[in-house]
Every structure is written in structure tokens, then in C-alpha cells.
C-alpha atoms as a PDB file:
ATOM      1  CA  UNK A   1       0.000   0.000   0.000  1.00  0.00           C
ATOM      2  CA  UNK A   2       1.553   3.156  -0.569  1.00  0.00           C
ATOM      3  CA  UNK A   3       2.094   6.079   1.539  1.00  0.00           C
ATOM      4  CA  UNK A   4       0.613   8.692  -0.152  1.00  0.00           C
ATOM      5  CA  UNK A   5      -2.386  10.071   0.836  1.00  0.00           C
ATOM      6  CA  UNK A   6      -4.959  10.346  -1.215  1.00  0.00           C
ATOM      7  CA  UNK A   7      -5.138  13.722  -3.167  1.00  0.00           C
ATOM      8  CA  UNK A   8      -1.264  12.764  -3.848  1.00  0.00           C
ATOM      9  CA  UNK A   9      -2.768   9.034  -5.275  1.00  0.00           C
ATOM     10  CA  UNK A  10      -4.917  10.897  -7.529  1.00  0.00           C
ATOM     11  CA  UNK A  11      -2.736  13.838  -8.516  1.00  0.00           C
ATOM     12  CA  UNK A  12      -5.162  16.473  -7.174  1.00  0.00           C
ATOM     13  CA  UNK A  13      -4.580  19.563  -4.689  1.00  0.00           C
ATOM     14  CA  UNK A  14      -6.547  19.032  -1.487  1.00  0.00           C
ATOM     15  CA  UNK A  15      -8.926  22.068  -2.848  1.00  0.00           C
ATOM     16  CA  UNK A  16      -9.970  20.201  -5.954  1.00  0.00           C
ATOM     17  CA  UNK A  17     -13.355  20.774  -7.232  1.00  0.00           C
ATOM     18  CA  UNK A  18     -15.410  16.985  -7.695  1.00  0.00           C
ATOM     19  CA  UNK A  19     -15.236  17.392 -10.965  1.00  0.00           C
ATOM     20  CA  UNK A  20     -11.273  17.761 -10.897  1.00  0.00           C
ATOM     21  CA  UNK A  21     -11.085  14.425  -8.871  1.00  0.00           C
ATOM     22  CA  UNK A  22     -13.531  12.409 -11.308  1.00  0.00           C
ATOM     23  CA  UNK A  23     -11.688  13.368 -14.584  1.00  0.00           C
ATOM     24  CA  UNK A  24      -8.471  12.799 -13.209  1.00  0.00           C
ATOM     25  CA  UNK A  25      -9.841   9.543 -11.852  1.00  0.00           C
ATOM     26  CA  UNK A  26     -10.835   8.338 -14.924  1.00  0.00           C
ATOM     27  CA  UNK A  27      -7.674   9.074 -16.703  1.00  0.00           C
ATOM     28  CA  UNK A  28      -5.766   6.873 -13.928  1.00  0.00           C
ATOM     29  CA  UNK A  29      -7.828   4.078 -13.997  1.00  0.00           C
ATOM     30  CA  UNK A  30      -8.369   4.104 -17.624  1.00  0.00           C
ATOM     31  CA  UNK A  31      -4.024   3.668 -17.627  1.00  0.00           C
ATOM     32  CA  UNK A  32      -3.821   1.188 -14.773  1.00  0.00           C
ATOM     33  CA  UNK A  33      -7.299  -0.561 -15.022  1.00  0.00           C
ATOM     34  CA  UNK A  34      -5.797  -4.482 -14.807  1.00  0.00           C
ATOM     35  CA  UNK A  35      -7.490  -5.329 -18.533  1.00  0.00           C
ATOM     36  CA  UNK A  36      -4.974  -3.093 -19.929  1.00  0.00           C
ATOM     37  CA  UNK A  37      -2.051  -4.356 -17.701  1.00  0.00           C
ATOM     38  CA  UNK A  38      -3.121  -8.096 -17.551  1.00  0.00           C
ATOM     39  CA  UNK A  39      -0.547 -10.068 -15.013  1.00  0.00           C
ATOM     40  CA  UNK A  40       0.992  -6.615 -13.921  1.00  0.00           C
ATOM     41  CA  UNK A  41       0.781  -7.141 -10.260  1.00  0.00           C
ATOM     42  CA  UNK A  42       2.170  -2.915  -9.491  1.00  0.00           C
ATOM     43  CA  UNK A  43      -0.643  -1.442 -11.911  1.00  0.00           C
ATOM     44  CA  UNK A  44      -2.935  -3.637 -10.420  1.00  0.00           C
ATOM     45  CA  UNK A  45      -2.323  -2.766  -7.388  1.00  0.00           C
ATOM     46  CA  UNK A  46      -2.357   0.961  -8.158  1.00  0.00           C
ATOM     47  CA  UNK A  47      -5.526   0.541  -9.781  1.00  0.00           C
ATOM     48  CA  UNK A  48      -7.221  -0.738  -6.257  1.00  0.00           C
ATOM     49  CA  UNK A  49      -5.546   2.919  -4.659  1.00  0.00           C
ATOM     50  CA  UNK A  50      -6.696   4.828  -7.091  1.00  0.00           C
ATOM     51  CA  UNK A  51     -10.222   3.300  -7.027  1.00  0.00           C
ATOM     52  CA  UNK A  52     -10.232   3.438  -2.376  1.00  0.00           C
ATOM     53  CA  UNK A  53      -8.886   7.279  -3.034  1.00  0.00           C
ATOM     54  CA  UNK A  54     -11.470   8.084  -5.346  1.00  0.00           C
ATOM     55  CA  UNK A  55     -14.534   6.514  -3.302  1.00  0.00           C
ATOM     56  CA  UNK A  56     -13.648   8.486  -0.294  1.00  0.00           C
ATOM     57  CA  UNK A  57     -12.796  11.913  -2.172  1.00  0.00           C
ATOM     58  CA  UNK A  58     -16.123  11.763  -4.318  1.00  0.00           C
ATOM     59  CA  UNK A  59     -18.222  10.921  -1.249  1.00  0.00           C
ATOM     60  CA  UNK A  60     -18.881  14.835   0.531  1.00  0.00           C
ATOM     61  CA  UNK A  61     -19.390  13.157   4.125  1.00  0.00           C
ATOM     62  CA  UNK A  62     -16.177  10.761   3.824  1.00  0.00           C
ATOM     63  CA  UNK A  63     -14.023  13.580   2.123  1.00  0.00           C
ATOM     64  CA  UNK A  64     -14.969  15.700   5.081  1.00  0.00           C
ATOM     65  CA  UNK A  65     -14.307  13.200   7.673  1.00  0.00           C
ATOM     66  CA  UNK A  66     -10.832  12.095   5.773  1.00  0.00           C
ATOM     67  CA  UNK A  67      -9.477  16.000   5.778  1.00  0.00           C
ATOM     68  CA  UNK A  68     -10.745  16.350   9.304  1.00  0.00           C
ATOM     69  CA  UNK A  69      -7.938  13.301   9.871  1.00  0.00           C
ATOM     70  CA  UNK A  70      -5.589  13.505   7.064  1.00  0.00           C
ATOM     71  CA  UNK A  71      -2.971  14.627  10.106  1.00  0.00           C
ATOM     72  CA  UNK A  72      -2.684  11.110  11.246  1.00  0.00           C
ATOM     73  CA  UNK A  73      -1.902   9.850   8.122  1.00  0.00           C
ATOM     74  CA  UNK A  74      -3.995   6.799   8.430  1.00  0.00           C
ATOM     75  CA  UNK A  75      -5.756   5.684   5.428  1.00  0.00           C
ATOM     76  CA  UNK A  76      -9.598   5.723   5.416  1.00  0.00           C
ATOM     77  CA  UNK A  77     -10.828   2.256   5.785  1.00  0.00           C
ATOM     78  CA  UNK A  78      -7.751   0.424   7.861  1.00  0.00           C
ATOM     79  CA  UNK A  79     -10.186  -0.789  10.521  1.00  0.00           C
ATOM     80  CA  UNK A  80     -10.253  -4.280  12.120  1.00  0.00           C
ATOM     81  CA  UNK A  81     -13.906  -5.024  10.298  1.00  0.00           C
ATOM     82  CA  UNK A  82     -12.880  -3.714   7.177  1.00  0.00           C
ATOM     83  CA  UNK A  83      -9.497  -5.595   6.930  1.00  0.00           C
ATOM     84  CA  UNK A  84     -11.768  -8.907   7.811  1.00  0.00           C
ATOM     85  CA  UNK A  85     -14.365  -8.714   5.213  1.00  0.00           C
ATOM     86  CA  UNK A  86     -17.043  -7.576   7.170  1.00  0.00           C
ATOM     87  CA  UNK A  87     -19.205  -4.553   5.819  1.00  0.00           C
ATOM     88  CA  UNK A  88     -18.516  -1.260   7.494  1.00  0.00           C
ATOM     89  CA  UNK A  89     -21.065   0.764   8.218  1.00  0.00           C
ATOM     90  CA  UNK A  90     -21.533   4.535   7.497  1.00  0.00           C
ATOM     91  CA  UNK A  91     -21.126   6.102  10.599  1.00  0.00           C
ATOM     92  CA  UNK A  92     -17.942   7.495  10.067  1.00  0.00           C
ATOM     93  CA  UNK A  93     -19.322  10.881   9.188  1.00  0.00           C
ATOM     94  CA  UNK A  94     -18.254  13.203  11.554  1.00  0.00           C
ATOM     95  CA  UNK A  95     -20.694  15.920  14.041  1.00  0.00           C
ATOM     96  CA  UNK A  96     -21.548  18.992  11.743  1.00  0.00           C
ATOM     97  CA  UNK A  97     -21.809  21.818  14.629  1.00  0.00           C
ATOM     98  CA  UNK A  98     -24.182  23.690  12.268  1.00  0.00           C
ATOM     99  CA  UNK A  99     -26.668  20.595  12.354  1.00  0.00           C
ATOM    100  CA  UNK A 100     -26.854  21.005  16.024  1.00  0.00           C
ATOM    101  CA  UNK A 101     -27.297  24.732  15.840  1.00  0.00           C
ATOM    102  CA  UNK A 102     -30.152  24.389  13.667  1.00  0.00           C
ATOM    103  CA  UNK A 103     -31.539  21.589  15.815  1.00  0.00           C
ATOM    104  CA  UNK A 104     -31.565  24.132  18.665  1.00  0.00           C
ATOM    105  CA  UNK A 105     -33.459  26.810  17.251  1.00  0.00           C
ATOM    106  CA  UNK A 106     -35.887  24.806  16.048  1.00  0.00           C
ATOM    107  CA  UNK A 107     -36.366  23.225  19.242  1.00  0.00           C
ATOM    108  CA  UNK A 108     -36.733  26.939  20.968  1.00  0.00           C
ATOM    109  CA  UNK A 109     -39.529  27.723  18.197  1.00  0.00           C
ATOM    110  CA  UNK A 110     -41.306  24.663  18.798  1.00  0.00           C
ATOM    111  CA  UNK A 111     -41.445  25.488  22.713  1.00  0.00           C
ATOM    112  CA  UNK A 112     -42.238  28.911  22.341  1.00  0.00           C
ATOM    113  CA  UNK A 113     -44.948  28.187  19.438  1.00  0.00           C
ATOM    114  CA  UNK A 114     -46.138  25.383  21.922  1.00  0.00           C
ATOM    115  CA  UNK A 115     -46.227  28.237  24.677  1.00  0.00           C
ATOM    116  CA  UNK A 116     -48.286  30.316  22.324  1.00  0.00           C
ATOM    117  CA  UNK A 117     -50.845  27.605  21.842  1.00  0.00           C
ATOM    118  CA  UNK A 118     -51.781  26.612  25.272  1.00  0.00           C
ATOM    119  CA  UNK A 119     -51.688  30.537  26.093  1.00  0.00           C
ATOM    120  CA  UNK A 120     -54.240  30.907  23.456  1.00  0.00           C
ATOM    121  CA  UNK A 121     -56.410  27.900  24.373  1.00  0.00           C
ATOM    122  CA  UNK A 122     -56.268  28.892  28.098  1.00  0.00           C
ATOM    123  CA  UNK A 123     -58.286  32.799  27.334  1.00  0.00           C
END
């Protein structure tokens, strides 16, 4: 497996635009795709980077949650169920403070609409 993370395994900058990341995916695996390089074990393996890079960095919740850890230099799906065979589950997608924000306020509209009503109701 190599070391490079996964903008470098592409060939993208880290502020690549989706579209960026899908043409330049296609070009790679249209050069290392394993029909084209049949019984090269490297391009093969290259291919199967390209394609793990690619289906985190075109996925907005797993791109997220990859920069969030791209410090650690660990690559996205080197977990103990993942390395078995077993599926892993999409829960990797990190806390969005805005979702909680908005979560709050609507919770404080509810209660005061709620006050309104029974203050109504009461007269």
C-alpha cells in the first residue's frame, strides 16, 4: 500500500473541485485498469488505490471526515472489520456543529410556538 495520501494518489490539490477528482480519476484508472495491464501485479495494485482514493474523495461526508484526519496519516478504511471482510457501516461521518445549531433553534420555536398555543387555548 503506498504512503501517499490520497489527493497525492490521484494527482489532485486538497482544494480540488469533484469534478477535478472524477476526470483525473478516470484518466488513472483508464491507464492502470488491470485489462490493460493483464498479469501486472504494481498497476494492479495501483488501480485498487486509485479506485479506495477516489470513493472516499467523491463521497462529501467521507471527504470531510478524511481531511478532518488527514494529520494522522492513516488511510480511510484500515479498521479491524474492514481488513476482515465484514461490511462497514456509514457512521464514520463526523458531528456537523451547524446541524446542532439548527436543531436548537428549532427546538426553541417549537417550545415557544407550543407556549403560544396553550396561552391561546387557556383565554
Amino acid at each position: 500500500m503506498s504512503r501517499e495520501n490520497y489527493y497525492q494518489q490521484l494527482g489532485v490539490k486538497p482544494s480540488a473541485h469533484a469534478n477535478e477528482i472524477k476526470a483525473r480519476y478516470r484518466a488513472l484508472a483508464k491507464k492502470y485498469h488491470p485489462d490493460k495491464n493483464i498479469g501486472n501485479k504494481e498497476a494492479e495494485e495501483r488501480f485498487k488505490e486509485i479506485q479506495e482514493a477516489y470513493h472516499v474523495l467523491s463521497n462529501q461526508n467521507k471527504r470531510r471526515h478524511y481531511d478532518l484526519h488527514a494529520t494522522e496519516r492513516v488511510n480511510y478504511y484500515q479498521t479491524t472489520a474492514y481488513t476482515k471482510g465484514e461490511k462497514v457501516e456509514e457512521e464514520e461521518r463526523p458531528v456537523d456543529k451547524t446541524e446542532w445549531y439548527h436543531f436548537a433553534i428549532s427546538v426553541g420555536v417549537a417550545v415557544v410556538l407550543l407556549y403560544f398555543i396553550v396561552s391561546y387555548s387557556l383565554k
